[in-house]
PDB file of N, CA and C in Angstrom:
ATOM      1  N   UNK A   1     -14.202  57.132 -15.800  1.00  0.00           N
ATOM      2  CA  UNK A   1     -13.728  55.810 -15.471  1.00  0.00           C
ATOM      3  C   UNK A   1     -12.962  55.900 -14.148  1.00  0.00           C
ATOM      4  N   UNK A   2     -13.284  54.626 -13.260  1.00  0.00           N
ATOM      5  CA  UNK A   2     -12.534  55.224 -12.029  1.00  0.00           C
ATOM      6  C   UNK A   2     -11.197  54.321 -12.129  1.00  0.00           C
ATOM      7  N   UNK A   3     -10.256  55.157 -11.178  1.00  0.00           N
ATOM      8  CA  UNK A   3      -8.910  54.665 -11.473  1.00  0.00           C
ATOM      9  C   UNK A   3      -8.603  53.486 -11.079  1.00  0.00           C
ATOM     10  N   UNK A   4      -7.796  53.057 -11.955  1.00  0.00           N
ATOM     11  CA  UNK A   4      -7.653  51.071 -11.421  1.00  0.00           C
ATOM     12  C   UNK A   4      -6.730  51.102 -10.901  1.00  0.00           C
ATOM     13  N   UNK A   5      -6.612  49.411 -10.211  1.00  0.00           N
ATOM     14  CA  UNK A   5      -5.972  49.505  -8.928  1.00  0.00           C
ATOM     15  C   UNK A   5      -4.725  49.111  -9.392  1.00  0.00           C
ATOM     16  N   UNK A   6      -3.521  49.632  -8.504  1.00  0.00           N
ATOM     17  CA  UNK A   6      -2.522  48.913  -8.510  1.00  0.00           C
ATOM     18  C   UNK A   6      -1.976  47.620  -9.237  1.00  0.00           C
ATOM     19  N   UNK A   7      -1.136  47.350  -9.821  1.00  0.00           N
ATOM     20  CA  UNK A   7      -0.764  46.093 -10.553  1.00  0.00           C
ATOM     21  C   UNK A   7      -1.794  45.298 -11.691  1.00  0.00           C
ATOM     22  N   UNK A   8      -2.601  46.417 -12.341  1.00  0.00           N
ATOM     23  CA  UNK A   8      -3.537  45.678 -12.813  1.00  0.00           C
ATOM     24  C   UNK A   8      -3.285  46.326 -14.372  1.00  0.00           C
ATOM     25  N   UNK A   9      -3.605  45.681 -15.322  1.00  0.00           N
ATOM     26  CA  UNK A   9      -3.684  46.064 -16.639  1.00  0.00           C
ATOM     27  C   UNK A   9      -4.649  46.056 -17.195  1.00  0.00           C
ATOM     28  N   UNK A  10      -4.898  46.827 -18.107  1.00  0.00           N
ATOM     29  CA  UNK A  10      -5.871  47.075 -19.050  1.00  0.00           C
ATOM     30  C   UNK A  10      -5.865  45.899 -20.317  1.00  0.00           C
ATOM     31  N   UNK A  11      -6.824  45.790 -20.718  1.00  0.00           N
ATOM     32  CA  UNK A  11      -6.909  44.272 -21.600  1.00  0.00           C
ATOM     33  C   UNK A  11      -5.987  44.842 -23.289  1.00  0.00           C
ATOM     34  N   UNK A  12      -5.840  46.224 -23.383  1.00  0.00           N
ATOM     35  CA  UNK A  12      -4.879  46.869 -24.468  1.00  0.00           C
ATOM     36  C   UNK A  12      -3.693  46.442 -24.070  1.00  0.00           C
ATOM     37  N   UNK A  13      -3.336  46.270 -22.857  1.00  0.00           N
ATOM     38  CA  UNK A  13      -1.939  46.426 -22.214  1.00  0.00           C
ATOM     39  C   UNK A  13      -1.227  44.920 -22.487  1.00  0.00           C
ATOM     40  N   UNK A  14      -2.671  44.219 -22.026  1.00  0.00           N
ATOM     41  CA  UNK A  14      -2.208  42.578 -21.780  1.00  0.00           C
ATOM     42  C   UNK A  14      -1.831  42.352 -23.292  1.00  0.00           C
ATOM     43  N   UNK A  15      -2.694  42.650 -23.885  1.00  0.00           N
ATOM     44  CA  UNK A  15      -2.339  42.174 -25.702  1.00  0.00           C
ATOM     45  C   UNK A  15      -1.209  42.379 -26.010  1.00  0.00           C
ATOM     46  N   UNK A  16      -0.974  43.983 -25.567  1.00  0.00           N
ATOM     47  CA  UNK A  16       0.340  43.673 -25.997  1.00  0.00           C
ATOM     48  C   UNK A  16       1.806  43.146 -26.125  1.00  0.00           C
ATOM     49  N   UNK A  17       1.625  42.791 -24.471  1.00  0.00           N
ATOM     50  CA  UNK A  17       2.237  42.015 -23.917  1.00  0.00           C
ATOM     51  C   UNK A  17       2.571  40.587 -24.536  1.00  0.00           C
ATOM     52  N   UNK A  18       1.165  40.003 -24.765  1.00  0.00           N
ATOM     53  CA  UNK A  18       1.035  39.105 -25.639  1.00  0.00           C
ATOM     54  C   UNK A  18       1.750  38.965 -27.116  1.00  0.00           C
ATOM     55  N   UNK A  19       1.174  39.822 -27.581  1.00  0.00           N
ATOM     56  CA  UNK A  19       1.884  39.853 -29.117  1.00  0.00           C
ATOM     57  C   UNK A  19       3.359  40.134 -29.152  1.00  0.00           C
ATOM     58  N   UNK A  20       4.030  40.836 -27.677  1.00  0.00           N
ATOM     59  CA  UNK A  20       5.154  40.490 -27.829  1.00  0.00           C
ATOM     60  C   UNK A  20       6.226  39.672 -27.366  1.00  0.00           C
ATOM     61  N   UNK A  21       5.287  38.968 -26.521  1.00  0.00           N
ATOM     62  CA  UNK A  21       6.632  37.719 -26.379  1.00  0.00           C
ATOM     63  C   UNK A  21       5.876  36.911 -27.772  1.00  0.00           C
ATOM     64  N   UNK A  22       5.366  36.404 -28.527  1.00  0.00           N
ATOM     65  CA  UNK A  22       4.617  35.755 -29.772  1.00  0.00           C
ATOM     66  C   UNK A  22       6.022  36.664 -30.711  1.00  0.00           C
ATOM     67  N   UNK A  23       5.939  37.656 -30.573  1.00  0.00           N
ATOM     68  CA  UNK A  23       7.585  38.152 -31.872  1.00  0.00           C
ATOM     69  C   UNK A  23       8.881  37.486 -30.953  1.00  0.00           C
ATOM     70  N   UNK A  24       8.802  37.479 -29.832  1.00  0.00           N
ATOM     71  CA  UNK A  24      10.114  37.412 -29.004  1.00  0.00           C
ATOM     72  C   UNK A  24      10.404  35.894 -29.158  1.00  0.00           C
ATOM     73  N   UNK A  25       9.708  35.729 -29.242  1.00  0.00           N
ATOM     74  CA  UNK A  25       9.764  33.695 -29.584  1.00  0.00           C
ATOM     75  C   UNK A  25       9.946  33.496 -31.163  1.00  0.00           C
ATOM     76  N   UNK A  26       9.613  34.280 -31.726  1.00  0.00           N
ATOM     77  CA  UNK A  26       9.659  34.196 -33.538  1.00  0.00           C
ATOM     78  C   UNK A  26      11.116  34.802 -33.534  1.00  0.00           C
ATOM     79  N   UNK A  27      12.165  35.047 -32.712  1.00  0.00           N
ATOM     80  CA  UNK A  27      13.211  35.292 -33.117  1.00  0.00           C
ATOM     81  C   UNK A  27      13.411  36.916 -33.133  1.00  0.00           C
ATOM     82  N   UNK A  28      12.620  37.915 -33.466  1.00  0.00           N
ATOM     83  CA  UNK A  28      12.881  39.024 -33.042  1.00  0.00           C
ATOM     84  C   UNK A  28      13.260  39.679 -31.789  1.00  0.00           C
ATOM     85  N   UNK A  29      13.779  40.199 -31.153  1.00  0.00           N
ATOM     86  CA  UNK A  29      13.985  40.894 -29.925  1.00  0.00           C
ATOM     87  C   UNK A  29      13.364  42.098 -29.455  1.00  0.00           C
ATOM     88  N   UNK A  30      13.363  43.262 -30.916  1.00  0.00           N
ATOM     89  CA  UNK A  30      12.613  44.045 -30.728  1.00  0.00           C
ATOM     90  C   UNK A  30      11.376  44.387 -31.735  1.00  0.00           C
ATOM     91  N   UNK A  31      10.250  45.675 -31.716  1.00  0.00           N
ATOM     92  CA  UNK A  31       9.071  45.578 -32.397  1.00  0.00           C
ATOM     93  C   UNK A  31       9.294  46.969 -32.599  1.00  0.00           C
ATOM     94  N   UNK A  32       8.558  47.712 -33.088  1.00  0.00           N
ATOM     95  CA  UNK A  32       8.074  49.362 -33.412  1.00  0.00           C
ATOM     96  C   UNK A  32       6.505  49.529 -33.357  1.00  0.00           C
ATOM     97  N   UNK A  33       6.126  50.770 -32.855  1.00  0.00           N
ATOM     98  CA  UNK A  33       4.560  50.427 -32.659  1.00  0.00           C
ATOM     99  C   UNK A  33       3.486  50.194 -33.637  1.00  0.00           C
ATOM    100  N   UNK A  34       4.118  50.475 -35.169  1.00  0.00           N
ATOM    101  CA  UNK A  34       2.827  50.438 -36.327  1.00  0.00           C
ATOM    102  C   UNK A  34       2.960  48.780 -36.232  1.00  0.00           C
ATOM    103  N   UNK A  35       4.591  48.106 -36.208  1.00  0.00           N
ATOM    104  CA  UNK A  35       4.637  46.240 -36.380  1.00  0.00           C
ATOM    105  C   UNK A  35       3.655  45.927 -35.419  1.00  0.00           C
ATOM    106  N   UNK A  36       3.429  46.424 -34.283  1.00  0.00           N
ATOM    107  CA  UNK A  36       2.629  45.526 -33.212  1.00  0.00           C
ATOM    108  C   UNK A  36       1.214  46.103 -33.449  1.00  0.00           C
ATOM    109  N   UNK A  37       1.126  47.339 -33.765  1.00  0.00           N
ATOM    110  CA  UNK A  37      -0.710  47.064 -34.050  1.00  0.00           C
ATOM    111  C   UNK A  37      -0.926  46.518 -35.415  1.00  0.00           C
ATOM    112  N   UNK A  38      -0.115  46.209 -36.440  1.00  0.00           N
ATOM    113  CA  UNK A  38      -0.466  45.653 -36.977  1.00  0.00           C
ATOM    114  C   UNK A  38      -0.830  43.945 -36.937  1.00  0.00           C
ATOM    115  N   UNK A  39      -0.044  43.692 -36.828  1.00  0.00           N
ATOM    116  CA  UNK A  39       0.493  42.255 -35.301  1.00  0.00           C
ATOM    117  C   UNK A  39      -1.091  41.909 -34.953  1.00  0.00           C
ATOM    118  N   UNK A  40      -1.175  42.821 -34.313  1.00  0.00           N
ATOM    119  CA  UNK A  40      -2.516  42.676 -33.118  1.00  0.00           C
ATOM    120  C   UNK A  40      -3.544  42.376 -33.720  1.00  0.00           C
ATOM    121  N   UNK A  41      -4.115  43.667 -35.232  1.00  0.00           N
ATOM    122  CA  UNK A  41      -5.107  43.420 -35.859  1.00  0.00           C
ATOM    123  C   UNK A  41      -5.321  41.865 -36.772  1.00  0.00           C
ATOM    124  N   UNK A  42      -3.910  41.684 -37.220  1.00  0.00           N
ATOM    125  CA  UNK A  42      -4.088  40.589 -38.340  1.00  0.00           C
ATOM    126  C   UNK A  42      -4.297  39.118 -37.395  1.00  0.00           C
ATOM    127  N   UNK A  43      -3.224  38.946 -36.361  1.00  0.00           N
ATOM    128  CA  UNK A  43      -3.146  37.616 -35.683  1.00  0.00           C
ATOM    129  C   UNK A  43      -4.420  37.781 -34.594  1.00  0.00           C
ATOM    130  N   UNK A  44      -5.186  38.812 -34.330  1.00  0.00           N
ATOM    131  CA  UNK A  44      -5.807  38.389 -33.121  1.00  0.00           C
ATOM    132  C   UNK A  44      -7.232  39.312 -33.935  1.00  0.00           C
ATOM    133  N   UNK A  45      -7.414  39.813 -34.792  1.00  0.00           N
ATOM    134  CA  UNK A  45      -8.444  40.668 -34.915  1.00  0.00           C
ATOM    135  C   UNK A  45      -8.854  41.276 -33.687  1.00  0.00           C
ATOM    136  N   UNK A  46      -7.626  42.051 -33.480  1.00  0.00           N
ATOM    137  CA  UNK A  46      -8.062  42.970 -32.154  1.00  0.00           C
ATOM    138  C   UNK A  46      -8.876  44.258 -32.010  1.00  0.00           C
ATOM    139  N   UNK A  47     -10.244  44.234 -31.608  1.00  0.00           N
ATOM    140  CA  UNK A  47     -10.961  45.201 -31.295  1.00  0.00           C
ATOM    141  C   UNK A  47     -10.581  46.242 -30.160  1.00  0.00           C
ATOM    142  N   UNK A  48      -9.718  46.079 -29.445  1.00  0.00           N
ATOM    143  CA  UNK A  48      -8.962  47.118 -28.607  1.00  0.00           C
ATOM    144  C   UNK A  48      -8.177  48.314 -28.842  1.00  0.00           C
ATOM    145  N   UNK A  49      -8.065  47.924 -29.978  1.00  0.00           N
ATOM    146  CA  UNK A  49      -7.221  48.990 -30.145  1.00  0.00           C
ATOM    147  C   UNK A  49      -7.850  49.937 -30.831  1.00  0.00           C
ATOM    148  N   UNK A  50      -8.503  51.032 -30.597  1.00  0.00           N
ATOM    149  CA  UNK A  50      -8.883  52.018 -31.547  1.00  0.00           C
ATOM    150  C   UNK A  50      -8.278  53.498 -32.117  1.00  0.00           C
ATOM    151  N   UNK A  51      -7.398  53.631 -31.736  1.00  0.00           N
ATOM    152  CA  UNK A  51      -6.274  54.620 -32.501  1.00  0.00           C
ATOM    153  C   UNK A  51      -5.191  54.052 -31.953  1.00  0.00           C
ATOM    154  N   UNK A  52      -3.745  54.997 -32.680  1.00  0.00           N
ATOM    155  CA  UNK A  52      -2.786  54.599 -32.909  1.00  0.00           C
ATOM    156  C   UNK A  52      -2.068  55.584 -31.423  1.00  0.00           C
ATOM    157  N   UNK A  53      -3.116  56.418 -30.738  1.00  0.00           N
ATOM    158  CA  UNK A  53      -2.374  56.983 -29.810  1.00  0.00           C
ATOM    159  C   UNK A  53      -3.234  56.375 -28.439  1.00  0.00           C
ATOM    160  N   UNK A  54      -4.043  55.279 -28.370  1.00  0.00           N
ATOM    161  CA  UNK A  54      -4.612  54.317 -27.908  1.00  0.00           C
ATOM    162  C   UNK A  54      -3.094  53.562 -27.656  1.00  0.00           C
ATOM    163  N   UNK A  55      -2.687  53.169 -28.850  1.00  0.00           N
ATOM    164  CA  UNK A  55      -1.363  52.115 -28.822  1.00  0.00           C
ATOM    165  C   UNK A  55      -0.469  52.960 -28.220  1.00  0.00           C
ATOM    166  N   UNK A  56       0.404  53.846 -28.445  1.00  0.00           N
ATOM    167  CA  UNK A  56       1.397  54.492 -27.541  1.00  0.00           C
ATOM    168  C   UNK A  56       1.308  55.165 -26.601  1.00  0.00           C
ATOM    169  N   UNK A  57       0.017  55.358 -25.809  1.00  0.00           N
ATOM    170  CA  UNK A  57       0.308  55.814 -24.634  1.00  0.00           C
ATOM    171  C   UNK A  57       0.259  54.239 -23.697  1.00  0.00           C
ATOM    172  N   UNK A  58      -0.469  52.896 -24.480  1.00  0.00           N
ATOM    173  CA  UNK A  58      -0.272  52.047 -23.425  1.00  0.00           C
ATOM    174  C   UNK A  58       1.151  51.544 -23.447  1.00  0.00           C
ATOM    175  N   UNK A  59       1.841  51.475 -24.850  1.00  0.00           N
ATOM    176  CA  UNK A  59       3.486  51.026 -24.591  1.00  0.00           C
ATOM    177  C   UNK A  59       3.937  51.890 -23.710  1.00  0.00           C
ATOM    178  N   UNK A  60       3.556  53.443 -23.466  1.00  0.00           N
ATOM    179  CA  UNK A  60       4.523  54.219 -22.791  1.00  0.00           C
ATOM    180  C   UNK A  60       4.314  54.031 -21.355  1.00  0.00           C
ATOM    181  N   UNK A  61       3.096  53.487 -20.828  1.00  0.00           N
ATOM    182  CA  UNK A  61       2.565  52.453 -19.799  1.00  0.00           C
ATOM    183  C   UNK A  61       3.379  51.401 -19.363  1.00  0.00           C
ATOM    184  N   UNK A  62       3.482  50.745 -20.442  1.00  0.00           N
ATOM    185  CA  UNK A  62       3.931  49.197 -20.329  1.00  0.00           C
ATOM    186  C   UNK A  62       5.327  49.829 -20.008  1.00  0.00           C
ATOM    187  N   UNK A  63       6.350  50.517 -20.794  1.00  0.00           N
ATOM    188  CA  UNK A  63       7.577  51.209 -20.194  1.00  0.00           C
ATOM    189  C   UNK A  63       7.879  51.638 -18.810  1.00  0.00           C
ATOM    190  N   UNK A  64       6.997  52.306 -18.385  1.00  0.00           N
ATOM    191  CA  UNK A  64       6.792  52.960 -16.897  1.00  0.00           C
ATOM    192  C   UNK A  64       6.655  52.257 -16.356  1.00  0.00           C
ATOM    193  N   UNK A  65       6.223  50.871 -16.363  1.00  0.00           N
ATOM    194  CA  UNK A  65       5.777  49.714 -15.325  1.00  0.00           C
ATOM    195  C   UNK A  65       6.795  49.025 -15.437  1.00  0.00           C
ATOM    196  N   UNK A  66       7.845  48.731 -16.470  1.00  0.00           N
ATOM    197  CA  UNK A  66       8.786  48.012 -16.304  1.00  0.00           C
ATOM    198  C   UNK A  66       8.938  46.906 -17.537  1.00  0.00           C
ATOM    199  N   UNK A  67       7.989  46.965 -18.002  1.00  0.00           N
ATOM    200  CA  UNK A  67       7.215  45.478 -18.889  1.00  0.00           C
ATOM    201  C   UNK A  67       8.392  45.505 -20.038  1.00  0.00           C
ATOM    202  N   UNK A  68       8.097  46.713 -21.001  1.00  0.00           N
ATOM    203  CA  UNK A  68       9.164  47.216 -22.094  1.00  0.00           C
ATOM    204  C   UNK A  68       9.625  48.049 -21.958  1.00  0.00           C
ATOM    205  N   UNK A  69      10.961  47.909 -22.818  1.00  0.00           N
ATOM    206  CA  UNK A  69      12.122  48.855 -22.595  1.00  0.00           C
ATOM    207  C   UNK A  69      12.094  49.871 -24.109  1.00  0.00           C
ATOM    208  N   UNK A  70      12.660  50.251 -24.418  1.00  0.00           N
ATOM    209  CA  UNK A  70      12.657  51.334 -25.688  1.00  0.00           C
ATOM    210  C   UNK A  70      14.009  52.136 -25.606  1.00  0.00           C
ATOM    211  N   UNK A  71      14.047  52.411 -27.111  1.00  0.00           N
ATOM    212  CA  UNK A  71      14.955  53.252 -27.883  1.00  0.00           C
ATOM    213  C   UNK A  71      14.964  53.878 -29.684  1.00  0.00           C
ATOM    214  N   UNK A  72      15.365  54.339 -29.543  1.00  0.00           N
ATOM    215  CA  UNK A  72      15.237  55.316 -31.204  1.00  0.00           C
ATOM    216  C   UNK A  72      16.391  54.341 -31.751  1.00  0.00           C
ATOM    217  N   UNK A  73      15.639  53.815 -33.121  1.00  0.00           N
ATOM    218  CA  UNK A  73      16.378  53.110 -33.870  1.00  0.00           C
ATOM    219  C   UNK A  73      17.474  53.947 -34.688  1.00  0.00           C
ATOM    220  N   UNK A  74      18.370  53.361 -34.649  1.00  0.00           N
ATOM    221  CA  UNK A  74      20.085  53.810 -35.254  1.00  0.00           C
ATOM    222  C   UNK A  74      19.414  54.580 -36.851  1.00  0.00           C
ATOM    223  N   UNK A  75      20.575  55.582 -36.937  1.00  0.00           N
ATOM    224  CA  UNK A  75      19.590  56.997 -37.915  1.00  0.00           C
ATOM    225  C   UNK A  75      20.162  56.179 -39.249  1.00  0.00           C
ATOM    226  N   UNK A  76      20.958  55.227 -39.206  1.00  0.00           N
ATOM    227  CA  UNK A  76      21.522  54.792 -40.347  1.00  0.00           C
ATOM    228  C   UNK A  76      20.563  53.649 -41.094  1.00  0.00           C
ATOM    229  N   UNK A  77      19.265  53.455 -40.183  1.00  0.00           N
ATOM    230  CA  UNK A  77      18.391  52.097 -40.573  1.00  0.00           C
ATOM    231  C   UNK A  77      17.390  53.148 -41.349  1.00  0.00           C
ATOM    232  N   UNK A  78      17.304  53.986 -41.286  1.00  0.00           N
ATOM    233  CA  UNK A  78      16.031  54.915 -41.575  1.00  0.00           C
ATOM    234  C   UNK A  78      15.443  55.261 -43.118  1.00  0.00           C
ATOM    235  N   UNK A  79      16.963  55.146 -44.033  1.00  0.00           N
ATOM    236  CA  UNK A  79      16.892  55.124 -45.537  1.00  0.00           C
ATOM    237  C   UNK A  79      15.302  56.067 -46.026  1.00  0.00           C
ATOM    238  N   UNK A  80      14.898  57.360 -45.521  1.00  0.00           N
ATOM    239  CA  UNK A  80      14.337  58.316 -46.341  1.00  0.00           C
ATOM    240  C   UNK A  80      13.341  58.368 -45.192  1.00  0.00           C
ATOM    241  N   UNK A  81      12.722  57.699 -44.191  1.00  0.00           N
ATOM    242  CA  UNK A  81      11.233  57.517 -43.688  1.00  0.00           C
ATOM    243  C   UNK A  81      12.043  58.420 -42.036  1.00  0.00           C
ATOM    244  N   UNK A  82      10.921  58.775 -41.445  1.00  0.00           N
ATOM    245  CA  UNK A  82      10.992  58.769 -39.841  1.00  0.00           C
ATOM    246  C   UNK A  82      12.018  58.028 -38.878  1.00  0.00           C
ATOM    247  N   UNK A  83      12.923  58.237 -38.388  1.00  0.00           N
ATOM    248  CA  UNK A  83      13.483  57.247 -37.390  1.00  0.00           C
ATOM    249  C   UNK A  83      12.064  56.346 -36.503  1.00  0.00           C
ATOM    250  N   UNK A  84      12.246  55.248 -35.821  1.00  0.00           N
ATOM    251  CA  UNK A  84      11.148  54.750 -34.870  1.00  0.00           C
ATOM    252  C   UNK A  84      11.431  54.376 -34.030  1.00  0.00           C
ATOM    253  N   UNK A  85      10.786  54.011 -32.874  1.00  0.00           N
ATOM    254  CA  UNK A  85      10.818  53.818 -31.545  1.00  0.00           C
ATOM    255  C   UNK A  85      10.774  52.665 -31.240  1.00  0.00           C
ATOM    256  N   UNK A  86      11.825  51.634 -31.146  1.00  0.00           N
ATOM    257  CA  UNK A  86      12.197  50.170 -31.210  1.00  0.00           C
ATOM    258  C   UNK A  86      11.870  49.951 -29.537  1.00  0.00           C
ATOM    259  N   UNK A  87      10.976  48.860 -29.589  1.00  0.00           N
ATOM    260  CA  UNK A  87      10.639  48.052 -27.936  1.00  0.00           C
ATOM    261  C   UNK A  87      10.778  46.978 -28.195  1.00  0.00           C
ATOM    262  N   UNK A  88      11.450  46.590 -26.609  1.00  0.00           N
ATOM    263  CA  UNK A  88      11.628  45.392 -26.322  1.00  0.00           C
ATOM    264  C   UNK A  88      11.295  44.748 -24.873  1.00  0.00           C
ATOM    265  N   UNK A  89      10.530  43.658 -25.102  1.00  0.00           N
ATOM    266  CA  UNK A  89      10.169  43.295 -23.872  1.00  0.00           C
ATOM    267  C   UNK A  89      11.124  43.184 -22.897  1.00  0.00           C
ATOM    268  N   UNK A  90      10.706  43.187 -21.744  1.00  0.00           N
ATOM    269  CA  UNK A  90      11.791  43.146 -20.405  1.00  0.00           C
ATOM    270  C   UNK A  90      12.061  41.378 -19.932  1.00  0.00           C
ATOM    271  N   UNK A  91      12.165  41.004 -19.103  1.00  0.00           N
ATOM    272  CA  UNK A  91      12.263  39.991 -18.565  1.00  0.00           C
ATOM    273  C   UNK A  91      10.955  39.546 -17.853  1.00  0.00           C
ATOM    274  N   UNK A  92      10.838  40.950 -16.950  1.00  0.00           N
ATOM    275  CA  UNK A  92       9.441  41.131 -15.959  1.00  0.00           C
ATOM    276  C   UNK A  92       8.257  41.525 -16.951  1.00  0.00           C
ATOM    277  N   UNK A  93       8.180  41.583 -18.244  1.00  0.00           N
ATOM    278  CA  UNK A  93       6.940  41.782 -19.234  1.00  0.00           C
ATOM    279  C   UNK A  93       7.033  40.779 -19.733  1.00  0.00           C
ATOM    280  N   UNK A  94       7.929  39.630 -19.936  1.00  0.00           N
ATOM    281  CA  UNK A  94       7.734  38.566 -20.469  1.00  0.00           C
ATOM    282  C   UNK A  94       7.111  37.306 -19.419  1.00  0.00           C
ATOM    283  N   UNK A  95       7.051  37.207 -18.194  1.00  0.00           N
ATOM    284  CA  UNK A  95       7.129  36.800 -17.045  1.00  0.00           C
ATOM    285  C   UNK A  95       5.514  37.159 -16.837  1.00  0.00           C
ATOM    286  N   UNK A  96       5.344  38.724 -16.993  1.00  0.00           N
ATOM    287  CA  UNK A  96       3.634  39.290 -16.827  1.00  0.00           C
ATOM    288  C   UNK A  96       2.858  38.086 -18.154  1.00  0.00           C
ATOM    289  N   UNK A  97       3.301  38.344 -19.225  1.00  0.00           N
ATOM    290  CA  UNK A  97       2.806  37.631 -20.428  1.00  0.00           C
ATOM    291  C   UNK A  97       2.592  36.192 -19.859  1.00  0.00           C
ATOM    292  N   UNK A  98       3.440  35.588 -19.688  1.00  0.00           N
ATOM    293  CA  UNK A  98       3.130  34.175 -19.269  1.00  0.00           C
ATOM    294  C   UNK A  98       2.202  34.101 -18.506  1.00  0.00           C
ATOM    295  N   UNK A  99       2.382  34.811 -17.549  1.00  0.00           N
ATOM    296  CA  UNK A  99       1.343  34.511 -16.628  1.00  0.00           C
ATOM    297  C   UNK A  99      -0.189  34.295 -16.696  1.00  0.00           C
ATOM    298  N   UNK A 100      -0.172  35.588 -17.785  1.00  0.00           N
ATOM    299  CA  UNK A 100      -1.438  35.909 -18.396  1.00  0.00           C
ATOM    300  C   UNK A 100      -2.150  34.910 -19.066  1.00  0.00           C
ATOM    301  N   UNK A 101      -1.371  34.441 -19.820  1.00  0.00           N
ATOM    302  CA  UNK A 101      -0.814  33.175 -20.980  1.00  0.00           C
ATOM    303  C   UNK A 101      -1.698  32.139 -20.348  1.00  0.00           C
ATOM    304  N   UNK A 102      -0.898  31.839 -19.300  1.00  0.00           N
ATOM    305  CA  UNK A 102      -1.569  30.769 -18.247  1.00  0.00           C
ATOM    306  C   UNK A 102      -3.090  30.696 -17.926  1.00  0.00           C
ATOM    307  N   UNK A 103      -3.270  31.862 -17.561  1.00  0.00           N
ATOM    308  CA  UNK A 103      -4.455  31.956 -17.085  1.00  0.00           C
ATOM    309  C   UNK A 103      -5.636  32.069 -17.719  1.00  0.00           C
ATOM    310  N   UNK A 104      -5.259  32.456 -18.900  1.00  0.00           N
ATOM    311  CA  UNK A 104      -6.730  32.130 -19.879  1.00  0.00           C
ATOM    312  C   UNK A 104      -6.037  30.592 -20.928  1.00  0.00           C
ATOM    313  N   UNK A 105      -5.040  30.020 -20.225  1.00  0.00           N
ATOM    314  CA  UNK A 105      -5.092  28.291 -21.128  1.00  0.00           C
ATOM    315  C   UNK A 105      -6.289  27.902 -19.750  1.00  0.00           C
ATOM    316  N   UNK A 106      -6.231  28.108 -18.578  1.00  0.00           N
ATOM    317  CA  UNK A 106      -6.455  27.471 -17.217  1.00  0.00           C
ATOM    318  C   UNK A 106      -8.197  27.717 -17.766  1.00  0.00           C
ATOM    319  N   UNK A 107      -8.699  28.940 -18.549  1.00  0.00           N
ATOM    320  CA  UNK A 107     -10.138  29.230 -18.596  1.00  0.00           C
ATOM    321  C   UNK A 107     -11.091  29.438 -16.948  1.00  0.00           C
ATOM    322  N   UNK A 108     -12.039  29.456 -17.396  1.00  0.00           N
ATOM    323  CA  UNK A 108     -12.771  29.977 -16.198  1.00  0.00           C
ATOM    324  C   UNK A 108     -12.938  28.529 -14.806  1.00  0.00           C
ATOM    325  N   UNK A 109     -12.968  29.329 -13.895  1.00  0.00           N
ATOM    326  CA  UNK A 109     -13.046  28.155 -13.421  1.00  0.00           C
ATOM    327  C   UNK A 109     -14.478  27.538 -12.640  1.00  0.00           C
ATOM    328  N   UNK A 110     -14.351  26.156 -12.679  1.00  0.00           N
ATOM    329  CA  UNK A 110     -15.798  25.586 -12.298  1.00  0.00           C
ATOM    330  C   UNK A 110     -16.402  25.858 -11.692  1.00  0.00           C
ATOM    331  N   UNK A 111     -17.639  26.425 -11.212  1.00  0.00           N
ATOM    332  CA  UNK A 111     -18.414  26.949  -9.895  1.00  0.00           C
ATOM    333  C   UNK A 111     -18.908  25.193  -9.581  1.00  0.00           C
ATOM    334  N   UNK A 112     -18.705  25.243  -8.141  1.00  0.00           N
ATOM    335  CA  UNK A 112     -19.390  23.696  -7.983  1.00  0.00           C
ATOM    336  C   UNK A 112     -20.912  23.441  -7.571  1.00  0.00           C
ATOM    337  N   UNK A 113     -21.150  23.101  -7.783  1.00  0.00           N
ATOM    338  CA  UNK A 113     -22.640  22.065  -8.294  1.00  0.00           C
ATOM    339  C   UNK A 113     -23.623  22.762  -6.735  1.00  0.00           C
ATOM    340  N   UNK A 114     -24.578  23.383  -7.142  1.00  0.00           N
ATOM    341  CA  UNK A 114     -25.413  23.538  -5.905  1.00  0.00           C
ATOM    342  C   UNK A 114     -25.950  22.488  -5.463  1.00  0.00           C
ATOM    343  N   UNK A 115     -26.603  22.589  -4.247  1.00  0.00           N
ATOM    344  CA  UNK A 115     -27.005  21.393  -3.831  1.00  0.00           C
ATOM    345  C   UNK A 115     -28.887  21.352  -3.963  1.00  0.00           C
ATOM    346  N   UNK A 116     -28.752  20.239  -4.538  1.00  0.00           N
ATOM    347  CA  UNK A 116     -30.175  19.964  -4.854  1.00  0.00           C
ATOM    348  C   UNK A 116     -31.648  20.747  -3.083  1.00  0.00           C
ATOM    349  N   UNK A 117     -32.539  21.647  -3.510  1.00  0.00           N
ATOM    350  CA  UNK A 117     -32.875  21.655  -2.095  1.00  0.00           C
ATOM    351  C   UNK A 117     -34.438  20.578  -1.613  1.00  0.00           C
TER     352      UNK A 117
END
């Protein structure tokens, strides 16, 4: 695959983006990565995602770019299981989301009418 350009995302990336301002508006602030692929599969039947290290290397993406932020949830929430890796969208990943947002409400746009010859 050749390398993509600058400022551009992968359609894994955008989703997720998506699905998380969709929690960020439901009142949550932050997500963990099994909540958002699960998220993804049930609300969007998302075919993008095909493993679970598919999903965290693009959050660790979306981190590096600025989009989400992250941290290890407090050891006192953990009650017997794994600590997890709590994300939260940024300002500038919520801002990318909209945009995105926008642009597929806007749909494709009209090619205009050839001219009869």
């Amino acid at each position: 695959m050749p390398p993509r350009k600058p400022g551009t995302l992968l359609p894994v990336e955008t989703e997720i983006l998506d699905v998380a301002l969709s929690i960020l508006r439901s009142g949550d602030t932050t997500f963990h990565g099994f909540g958002i692929a699960q998220s993804m599969r049930e609300q969007r039947e998302s075919r993008s995602l095909t493993a679970h290290g598919t999903l965290y290397k693009a959050l660790a993406r979306l981190e590096e770019f600025g989009f989400l932020s992250s941290r290890w949830e407090d050891a006192a929430a953990v009650d017997g299981r794994p600590r997890r890796r709590l994300y939260e969208l940024t300002s500038r990943g919520a801002n990318i989301a909209e945009r995105a947002r926008a642009g597929r409400a806007a749909g494709p746009h009209p090619r205009p009418a050839s001219k009869p010859a």
